[in-house]
PDB file of N, CA and C in Angstrom:
ATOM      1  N   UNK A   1       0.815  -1.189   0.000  1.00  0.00           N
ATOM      2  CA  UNK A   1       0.000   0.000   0.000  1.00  0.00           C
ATOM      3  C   UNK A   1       0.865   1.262   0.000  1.00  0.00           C
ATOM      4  N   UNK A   2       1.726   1.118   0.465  1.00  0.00           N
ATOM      5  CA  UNK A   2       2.794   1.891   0.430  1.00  0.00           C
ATOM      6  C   UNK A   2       3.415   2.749  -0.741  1.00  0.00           C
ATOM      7  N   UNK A   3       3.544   1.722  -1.539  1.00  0.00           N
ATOM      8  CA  UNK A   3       3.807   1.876  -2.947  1.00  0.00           C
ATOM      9  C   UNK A   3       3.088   2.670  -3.855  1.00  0.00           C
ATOM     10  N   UNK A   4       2.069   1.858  -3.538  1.00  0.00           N
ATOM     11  CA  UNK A   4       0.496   2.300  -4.221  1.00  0.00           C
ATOM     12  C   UNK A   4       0.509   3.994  -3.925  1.00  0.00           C
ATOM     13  N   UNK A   5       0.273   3.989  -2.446  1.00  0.00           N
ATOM     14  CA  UNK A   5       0.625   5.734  -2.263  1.00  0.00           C
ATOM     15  C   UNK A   5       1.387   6.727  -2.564  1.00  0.00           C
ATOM     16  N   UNK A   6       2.589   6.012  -2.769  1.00  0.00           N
ATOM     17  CA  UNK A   6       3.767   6.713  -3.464  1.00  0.00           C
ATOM     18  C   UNK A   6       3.402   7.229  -4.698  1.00  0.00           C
ATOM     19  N   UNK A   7       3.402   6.090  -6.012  1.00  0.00           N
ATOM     20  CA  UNK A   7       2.781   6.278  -6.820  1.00  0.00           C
ATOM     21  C   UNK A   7       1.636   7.187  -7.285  1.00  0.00           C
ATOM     22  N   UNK A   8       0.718   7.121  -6.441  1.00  0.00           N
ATOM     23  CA  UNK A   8      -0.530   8.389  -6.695  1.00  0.00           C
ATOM     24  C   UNK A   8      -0.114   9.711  -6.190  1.00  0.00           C
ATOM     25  N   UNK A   9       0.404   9.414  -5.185  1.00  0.00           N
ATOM     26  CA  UNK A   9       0.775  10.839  -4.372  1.00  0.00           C
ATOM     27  C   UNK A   9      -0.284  10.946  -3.849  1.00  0.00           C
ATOM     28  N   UNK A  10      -1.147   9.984  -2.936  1.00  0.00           N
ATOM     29  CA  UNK A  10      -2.080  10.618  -2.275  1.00  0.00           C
ATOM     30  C   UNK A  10      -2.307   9.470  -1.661  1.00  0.00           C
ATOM     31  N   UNK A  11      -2.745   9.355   0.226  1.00  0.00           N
ATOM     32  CA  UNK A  11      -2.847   8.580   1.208  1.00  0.00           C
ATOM     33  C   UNK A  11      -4.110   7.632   0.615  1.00  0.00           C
ATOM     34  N   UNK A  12      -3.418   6.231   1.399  1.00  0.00           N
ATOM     35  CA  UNK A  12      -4.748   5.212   0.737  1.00  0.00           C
ATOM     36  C   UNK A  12      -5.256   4.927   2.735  1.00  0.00           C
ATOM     37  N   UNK A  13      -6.424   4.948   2.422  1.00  0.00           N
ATOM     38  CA  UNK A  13      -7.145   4.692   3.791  1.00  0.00           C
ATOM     39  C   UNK A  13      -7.346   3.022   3.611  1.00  0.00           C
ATOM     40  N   UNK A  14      -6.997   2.113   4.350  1.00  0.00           N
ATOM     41  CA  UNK A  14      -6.997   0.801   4.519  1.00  0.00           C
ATOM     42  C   UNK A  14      -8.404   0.650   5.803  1.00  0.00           C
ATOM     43  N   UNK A  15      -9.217  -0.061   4.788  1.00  0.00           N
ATOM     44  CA  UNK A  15     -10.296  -0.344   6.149  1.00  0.00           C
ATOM     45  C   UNK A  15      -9.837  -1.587   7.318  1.00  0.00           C
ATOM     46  N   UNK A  16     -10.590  -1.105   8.915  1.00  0.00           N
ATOM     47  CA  UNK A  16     -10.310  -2.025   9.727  1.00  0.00           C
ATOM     48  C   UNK A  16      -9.964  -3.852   9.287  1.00  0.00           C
ATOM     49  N   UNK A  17     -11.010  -4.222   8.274  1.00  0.00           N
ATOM     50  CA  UNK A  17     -11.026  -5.756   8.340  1.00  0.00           C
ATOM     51  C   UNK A  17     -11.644  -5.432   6.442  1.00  0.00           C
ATOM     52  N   UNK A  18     -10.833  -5.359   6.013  1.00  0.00           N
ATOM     53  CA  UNK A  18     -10.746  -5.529   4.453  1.00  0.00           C
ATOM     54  C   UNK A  18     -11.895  -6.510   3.832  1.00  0.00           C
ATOM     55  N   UNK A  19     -11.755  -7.552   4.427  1.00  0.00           N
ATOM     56  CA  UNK A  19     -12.199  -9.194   4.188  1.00  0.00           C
ATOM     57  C   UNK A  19     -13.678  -9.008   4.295  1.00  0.00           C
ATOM     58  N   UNK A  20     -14.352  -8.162   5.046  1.00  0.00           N
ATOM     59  CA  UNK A  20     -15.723  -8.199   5.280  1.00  0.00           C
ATOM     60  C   UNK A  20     -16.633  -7.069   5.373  1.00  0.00           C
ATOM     61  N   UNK A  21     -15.621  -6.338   4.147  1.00  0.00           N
ATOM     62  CA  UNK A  21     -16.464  -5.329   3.483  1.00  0.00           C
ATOM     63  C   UNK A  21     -17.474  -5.142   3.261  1.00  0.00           C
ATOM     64  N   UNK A  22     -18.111  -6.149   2.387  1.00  0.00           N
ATOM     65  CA  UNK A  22     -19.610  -6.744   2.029  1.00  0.00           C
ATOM     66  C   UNK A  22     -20.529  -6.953   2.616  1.00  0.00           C
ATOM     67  N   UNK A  23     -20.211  -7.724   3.758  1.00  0.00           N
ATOM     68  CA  UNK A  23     -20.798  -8.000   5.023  1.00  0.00           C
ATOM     69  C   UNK A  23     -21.629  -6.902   5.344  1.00  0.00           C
ATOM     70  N   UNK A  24     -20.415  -5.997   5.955  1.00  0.00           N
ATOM     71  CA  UNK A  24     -20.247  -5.064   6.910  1.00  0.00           C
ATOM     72  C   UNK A  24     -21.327  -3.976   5.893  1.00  0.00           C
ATOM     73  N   UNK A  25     -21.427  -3.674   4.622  1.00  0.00           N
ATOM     74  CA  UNK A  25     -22.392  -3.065   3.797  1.00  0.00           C
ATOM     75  C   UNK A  25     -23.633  -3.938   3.608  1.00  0.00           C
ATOM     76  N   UNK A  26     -24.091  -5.238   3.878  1.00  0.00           N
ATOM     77  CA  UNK A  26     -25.153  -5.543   4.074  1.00  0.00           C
ATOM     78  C   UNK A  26     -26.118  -5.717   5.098  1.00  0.00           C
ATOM     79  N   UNK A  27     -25.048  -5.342   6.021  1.00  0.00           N
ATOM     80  CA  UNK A  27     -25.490  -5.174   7.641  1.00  0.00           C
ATOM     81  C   UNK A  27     -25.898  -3.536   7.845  1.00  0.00           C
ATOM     82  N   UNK A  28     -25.285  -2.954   6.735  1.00  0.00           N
ATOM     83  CA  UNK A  28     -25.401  -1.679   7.072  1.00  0.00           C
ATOM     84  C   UNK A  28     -26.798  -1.107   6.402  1.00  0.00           C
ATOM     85  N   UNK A  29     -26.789  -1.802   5.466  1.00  0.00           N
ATOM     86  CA  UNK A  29     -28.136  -1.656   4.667  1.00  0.00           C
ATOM     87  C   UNK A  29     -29.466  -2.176   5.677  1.00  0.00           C
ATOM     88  N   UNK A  30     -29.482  -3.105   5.955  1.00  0.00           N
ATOM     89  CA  UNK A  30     -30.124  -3.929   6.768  1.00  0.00           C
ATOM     90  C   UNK A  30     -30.383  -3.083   8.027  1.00  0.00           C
ATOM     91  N   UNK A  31     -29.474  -2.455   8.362  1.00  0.00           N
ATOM     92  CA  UNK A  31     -30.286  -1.533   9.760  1.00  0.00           C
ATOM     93  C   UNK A  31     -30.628  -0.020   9.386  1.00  0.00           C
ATOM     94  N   UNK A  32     -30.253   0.703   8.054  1.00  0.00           N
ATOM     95  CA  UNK A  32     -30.699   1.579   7.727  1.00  0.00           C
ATOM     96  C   UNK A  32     -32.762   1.342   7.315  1.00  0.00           C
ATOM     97  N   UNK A  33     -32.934  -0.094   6.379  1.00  0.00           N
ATOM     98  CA  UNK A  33     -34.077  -0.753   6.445  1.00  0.00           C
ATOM     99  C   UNK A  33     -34.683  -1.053   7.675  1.00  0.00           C
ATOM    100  N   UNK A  34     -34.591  -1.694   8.262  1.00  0.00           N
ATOM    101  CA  UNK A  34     -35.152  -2.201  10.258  1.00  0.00           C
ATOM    102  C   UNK A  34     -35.181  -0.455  10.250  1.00  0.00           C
ATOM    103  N   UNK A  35     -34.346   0.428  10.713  1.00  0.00           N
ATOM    104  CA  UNK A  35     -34.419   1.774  11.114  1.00  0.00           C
ATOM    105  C   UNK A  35     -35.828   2.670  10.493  1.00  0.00           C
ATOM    106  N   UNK A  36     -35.744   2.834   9.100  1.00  0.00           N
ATOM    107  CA  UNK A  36     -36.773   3.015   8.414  1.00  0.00           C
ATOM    108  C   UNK A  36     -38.309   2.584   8.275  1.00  0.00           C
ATOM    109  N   UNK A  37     -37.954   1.304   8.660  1.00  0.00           N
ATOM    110  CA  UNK A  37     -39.344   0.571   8.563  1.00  0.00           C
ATOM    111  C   UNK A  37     -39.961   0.637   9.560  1.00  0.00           C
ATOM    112  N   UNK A  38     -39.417   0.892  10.897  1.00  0.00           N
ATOM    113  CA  UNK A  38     -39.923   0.680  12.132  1.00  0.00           C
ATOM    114  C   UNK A  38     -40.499   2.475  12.529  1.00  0.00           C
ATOM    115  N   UNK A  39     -39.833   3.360  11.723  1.00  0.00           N
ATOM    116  CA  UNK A  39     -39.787   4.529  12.446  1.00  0.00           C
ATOM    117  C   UNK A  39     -41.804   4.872  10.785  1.00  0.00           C
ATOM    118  N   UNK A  40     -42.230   3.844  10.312  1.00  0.00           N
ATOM    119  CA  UNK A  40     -43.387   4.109   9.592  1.00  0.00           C
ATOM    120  C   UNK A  40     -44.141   3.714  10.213  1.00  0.00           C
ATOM    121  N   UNK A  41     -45.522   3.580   9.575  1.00  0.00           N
ATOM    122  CA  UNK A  41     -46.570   2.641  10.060  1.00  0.00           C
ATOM    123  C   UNK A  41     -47.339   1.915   9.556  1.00  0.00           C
ATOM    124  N   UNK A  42     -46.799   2.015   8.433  1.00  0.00           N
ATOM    125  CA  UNK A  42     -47.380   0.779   7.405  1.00  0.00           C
ATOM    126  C   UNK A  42     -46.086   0.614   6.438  1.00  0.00           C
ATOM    127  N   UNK A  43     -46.114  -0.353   5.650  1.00  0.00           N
ATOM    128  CA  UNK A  43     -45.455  -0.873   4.698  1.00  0.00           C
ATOM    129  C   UNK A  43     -45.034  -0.468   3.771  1.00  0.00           C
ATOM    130  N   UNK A  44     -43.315  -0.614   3.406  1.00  0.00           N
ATOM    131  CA  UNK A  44     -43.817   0.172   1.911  1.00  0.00           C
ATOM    132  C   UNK A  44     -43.940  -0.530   0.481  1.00  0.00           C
ATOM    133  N   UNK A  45     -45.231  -0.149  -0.127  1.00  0.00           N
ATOM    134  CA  UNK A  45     -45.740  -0.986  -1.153  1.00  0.00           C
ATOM    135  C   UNK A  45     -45.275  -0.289  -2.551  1.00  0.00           C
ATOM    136  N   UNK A  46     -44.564   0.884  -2.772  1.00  0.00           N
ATOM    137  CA  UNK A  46     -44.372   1.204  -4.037  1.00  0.00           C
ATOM    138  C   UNK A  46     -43.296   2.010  -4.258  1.00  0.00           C
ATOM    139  N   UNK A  47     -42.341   2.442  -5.442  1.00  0.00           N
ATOM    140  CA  UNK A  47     -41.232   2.863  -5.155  1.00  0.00           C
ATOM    141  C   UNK A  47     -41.518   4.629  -4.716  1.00  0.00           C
ATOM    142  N   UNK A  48     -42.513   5.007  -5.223  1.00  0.00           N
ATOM    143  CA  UNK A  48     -42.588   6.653  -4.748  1.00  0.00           C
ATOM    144  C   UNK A  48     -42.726   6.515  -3.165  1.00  0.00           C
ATOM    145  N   UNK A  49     -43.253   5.852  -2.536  1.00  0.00           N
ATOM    146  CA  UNK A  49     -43.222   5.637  -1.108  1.00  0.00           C
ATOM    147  C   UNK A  49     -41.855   5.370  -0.579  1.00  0.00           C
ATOM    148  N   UNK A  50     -41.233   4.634  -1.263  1.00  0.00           N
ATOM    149  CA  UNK A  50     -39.825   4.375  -0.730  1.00  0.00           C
ATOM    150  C   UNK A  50     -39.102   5.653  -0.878  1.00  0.00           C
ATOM    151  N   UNK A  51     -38.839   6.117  -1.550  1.00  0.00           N
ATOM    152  CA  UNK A  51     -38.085   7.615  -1.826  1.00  0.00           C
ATOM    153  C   UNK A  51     -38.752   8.320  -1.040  1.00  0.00           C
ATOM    154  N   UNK A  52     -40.048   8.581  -0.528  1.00  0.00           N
ATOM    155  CA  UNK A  52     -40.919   9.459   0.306  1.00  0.00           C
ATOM    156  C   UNK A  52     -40.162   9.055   1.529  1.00  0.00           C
ATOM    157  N   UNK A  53     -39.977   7.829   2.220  1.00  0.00           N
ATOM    158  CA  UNK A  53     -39.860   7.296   3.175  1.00  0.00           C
ATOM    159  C   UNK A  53     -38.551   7.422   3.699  1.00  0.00           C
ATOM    160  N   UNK A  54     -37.464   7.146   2.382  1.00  0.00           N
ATOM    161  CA  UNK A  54     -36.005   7.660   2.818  1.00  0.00           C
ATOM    162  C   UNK A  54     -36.109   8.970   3.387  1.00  0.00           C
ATOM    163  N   UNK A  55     -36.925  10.071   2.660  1.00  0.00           N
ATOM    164  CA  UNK A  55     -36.441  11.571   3.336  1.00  0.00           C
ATOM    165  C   UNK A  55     -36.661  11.709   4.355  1.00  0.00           C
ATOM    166  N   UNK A  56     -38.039  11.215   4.782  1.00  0.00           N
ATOM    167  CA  UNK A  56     -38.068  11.236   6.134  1.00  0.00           C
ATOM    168  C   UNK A  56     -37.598  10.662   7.604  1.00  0.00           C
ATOM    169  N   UNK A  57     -37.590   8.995   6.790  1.00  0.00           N
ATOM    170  CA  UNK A  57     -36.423   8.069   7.510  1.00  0.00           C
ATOM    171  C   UNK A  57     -35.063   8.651   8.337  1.00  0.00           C
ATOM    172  N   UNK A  58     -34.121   7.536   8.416  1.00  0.00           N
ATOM    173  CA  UNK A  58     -33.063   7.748   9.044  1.00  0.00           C
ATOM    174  C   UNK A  58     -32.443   7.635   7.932  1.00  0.00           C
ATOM    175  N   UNK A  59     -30.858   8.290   7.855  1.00  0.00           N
ATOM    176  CA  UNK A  59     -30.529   8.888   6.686  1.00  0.00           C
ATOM    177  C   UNK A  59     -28.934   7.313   7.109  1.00  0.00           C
ATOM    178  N   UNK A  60     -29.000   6.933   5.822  1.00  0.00           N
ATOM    179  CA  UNK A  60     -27.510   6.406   5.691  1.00  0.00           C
ATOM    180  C   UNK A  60     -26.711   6.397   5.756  1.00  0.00           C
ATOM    181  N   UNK A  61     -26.126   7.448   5.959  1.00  0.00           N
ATOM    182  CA  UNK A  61     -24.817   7.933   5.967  1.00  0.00           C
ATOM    183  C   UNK A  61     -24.494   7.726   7.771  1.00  0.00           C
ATOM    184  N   UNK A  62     -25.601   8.213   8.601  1.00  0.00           N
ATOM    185  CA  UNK A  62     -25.644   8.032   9.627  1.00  0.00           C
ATOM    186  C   UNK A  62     -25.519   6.812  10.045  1.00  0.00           C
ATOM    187  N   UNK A  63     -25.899   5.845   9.419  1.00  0.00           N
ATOM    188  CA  UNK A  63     -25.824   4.329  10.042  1.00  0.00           C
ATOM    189  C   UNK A  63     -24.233   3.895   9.522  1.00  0.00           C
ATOM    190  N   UNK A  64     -23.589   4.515   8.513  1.00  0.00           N
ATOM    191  CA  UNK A  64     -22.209   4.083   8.327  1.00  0.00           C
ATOM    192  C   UNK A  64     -21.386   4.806   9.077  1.00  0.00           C
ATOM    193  N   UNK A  65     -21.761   5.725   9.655  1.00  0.00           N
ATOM    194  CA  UNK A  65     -20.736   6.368  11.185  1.00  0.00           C
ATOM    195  C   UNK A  65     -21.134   5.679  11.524  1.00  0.00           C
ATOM    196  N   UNK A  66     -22.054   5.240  12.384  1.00  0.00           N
ATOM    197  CA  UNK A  66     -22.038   4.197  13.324  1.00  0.00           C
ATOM    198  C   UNK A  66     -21.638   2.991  13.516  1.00  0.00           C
ATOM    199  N   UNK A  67     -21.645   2.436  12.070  1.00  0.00           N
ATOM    200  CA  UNK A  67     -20.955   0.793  11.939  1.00  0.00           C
ATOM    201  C   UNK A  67     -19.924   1.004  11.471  1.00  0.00           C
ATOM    202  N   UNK A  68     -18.984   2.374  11.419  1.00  0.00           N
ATOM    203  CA  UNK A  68     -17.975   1.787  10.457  1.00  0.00           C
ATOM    204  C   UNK A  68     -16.414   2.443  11.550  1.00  0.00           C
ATOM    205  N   UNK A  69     -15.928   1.075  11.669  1.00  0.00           N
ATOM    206  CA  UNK A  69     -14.562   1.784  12.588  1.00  0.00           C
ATOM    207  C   UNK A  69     -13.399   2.488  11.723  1.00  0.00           C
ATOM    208  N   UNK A  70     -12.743   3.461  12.583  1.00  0.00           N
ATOM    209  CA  UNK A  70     -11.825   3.998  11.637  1.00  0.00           C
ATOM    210  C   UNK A  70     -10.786   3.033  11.220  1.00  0.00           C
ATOM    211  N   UNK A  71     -10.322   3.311   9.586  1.00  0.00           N
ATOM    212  CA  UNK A  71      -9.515   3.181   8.730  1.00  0.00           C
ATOM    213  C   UNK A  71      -7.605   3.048   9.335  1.00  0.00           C
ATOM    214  N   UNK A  72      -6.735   2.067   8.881  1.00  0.00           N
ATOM    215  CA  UNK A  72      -5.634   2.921   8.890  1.00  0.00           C
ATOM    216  C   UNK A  72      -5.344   3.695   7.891  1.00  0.00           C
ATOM    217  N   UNK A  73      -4.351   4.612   7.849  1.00  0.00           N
ATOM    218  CA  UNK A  73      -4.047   5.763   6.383  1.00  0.00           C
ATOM    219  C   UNK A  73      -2.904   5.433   6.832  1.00  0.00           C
ATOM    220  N   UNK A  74      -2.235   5.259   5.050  1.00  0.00           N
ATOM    221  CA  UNK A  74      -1.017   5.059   4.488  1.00  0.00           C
ATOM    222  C   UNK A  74      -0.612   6.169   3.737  1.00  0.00           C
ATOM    223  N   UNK A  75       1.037   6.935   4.119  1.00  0.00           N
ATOM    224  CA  UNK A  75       0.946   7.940   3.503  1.00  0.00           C
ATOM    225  C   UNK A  75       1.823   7.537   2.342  1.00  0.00           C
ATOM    226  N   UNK A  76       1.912   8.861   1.142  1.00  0.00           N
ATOM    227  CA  UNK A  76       2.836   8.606   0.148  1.00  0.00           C
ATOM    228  C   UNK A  76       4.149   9.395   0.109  1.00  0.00           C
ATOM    229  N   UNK A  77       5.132   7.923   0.711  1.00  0.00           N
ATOM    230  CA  UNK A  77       6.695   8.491   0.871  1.00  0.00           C
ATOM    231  C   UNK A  77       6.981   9.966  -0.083  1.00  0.00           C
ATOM    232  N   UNK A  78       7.511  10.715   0.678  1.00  0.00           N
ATOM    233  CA  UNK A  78       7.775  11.978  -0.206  1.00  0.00           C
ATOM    234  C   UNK A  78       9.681  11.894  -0.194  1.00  0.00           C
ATOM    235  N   UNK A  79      10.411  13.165  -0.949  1.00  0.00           N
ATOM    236  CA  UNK A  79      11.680  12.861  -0.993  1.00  0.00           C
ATOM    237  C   UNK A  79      12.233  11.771  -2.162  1.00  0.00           C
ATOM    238  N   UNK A  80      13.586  11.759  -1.601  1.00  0.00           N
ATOM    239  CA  UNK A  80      14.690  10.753  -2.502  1.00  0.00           C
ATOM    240  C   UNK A  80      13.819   9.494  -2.432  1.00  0.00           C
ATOM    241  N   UNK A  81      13.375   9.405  -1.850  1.00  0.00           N
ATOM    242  CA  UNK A  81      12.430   7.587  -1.402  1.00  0.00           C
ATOM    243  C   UNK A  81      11.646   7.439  -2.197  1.00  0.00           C
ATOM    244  N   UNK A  82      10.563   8.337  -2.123  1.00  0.00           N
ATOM    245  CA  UNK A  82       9.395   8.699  -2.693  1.00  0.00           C
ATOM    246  C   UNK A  82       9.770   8.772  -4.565  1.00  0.00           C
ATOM    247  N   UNK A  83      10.945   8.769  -4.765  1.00  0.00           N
ATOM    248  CA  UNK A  83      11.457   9.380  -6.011  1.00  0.00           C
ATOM    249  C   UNK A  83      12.109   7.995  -6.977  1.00  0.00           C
ATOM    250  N   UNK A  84      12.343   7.448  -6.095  1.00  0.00           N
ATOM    251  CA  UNK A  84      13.601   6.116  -6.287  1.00  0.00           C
ATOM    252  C   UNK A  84      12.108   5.290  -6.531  1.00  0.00           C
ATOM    253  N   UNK A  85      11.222   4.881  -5.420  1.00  0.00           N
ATOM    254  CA  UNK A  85      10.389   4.105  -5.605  1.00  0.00           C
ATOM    255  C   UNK A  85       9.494   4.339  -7.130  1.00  0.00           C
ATOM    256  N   UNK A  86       9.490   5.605  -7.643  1.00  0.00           N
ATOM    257  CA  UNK A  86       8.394   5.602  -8.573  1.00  0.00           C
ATOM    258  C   UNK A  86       8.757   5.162 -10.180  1.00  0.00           C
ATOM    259  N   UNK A  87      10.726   5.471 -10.002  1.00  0.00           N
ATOM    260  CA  UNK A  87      11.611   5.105 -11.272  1.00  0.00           C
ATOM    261  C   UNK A  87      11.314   3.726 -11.232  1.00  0.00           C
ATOM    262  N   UNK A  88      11.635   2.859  -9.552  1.00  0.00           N
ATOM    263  CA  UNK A  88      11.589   1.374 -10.071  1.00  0.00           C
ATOM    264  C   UNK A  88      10.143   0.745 -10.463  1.00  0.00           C
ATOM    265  N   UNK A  89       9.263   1.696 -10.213  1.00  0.00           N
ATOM    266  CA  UNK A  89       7.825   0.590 -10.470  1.00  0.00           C
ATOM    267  C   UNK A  89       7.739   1.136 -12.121  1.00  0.00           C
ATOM    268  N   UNK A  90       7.977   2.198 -12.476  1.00  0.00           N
ATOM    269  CA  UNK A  90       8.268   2.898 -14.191  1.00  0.00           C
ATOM    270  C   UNK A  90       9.143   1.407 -14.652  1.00  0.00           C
ATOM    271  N   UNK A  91      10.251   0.981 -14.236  1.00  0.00           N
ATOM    272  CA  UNK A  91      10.909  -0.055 -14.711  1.00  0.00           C
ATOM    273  C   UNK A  91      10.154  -1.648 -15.089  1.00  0.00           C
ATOM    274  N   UNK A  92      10.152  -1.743 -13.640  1.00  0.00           N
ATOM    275  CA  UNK A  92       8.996  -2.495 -13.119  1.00  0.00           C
ATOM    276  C   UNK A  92       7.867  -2.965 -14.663  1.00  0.00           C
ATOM    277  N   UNK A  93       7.060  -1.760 -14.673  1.00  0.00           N
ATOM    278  CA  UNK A  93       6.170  -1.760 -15.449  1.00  0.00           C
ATOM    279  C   UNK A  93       6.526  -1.833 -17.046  1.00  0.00           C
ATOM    280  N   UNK A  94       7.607  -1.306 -17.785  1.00  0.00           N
ATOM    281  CA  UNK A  94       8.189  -1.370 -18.316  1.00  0.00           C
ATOM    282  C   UNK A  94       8.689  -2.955 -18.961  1.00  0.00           C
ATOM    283  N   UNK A  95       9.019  -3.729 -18.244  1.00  0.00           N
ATOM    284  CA  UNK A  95       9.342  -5.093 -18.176  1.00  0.00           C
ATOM    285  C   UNK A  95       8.181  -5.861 -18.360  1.00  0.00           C
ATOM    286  N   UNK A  96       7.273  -5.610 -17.767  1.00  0.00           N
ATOM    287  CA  UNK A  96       5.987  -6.697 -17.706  1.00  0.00           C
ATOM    288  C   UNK A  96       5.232  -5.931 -19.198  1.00  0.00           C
ATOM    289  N   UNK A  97       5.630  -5.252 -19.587  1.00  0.00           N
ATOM    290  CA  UNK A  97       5.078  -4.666 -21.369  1.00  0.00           C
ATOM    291  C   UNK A  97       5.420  -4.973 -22.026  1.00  0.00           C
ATOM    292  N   UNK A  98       6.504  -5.085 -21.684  1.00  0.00           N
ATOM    293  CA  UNK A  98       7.541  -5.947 -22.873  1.00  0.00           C
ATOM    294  C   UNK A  98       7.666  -7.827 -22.592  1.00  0.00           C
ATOM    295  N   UNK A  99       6.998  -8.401 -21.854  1.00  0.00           N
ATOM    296  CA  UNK A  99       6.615  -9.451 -21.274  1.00  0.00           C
ATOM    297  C   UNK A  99       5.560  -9.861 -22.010  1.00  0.00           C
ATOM    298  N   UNK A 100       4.906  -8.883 -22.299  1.00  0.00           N
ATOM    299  CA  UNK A 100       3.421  -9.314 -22.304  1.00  0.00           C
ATOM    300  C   UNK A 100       3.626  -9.296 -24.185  1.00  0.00           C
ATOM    301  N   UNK A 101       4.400  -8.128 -25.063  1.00  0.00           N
ATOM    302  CA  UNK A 101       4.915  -8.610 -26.117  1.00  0.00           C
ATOM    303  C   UNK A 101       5.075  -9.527 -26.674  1.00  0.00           C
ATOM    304  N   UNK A 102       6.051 -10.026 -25.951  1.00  0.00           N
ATOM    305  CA  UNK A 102       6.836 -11.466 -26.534  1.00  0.00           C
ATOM    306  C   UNK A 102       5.739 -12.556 -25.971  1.00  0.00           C
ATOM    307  N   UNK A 103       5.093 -12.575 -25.013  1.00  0.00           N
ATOM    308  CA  UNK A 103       4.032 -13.886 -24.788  1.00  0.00           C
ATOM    309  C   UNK A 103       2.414 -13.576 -26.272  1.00  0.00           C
ATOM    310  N   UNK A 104       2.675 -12.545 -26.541  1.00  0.00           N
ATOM    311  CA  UNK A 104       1.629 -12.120 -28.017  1.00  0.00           C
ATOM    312  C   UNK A 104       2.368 -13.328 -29.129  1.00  0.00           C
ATOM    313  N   UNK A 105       3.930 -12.435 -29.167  1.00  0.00           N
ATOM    314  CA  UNK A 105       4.607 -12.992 -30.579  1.00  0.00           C
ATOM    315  C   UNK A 105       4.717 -14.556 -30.297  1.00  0.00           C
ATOM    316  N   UNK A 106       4.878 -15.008 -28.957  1.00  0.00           N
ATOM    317  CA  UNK A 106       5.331 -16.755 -28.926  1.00  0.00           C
ATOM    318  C   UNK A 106       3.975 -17.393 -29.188  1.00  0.00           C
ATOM    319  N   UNK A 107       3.214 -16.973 -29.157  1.00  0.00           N
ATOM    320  CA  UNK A 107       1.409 -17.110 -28.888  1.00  0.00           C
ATOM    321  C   UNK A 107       1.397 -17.285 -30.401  1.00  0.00           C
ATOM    322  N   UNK A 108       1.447 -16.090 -31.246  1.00  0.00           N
ATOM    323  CA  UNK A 108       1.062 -16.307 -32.616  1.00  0.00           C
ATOM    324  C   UNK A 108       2.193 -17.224 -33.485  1.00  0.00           C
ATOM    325  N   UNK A 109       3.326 -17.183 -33.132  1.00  0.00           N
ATOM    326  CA  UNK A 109       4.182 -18.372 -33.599  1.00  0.00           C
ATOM    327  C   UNK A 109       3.721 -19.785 -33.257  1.00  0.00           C
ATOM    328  N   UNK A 110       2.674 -20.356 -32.145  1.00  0.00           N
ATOM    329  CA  UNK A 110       2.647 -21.487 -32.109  1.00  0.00           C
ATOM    330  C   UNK A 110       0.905 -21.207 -33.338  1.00  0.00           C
ATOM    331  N   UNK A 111       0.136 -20.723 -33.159  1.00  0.00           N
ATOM    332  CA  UNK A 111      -0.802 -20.507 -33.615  1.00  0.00           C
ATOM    333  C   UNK A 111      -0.597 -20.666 -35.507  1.00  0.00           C
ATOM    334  N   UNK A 112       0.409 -20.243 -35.853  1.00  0.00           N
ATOM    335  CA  UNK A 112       1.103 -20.369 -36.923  1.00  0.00           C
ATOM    336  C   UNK A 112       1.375 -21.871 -37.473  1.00  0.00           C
ATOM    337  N   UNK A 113       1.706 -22.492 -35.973  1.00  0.00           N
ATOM    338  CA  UNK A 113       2.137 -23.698 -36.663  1.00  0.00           C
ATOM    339  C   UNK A 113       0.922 -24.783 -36.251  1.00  0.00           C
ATOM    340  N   UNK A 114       0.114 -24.645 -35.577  1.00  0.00           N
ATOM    341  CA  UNK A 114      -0.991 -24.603 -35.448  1.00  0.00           C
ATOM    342  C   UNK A 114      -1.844 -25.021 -36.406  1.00  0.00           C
ATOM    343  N   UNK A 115      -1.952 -23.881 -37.023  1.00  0.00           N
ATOM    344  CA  UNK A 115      -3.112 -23.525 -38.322  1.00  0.00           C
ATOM    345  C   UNK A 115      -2.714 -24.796 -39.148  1.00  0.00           C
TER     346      UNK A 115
END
C-alpha cells in the first residue's frame, strides 16, 4: 500500500477488516431498512413511497458512522524515497510490457504452426 501511495501521491485509507467489506455493507443496509421501517406505520408498497420514506427516515450515511470503525491511512513516501520508488515501479512496469509482447509474438508463432 505503500507503494500504491507513493505512486498516486495521495494517502490510501486501509479499512479495519478488508475481508468483510460486504458484510459489513449488508449489515449496514439492513439496519438503515429495520431503522426506516420501524420509524413508519405501514409498509412500503411502491417505489414513490420508498423515496418518500427515505427523506423522512433515518438517513444512511448516519448508520455508516455508526458501523464503520476507523480506517488505517497510508501515507505517500515523499523525498529521494518517494522518487527512487516511482523510477523502479516505471521499470517495473516497463518489463511486464515488454513481457506481455513477446508472450503475443510466442502465442502467434505457435498458432502459426498450429493452423
Amino acid at each position: 500500500m505503500g507503494l500504491l501511495a507513493t505512486v498516486l501521491n495521495m494517502p490510501i485509507i486501509i479499512p479495519p477488516q478488508p475481508s468483510a467489506a460486504v458484510v459489513l455493507g449488508a449489515a449496514m443496509l439492513g439496519k438503515f431498512a429495520h431503522d426506516l421501517s420501524t420509524s413508519l406505520s405501514k409498509p412500503i408498497t411502491t417505489q414513490e413511497e420508498a423515496v418518500e420514506a427515505q427523506k423522512q427516515g433515518g438517513k444512511l450515511w448516519d448508520v455508516m458512522v455508526q458501523m464503520t470503525q476507523p480506517g488505517s491511512r497510508v501515507e505517500p513516501r515523499k523525498g529521494e524515497e518517494g522518487v527512487r520508488e516511482k523510477r523502479l515501479l516505471d521499470v517495473k512496469y516497463k518489463i511486464f510490457r515488454e513481457a506481455v509482447e513477446v508472450q503475443r509474438r510466442w502465442r502467434g508463432m505457435i498458432a502459426e504452426v498450429e493452423a
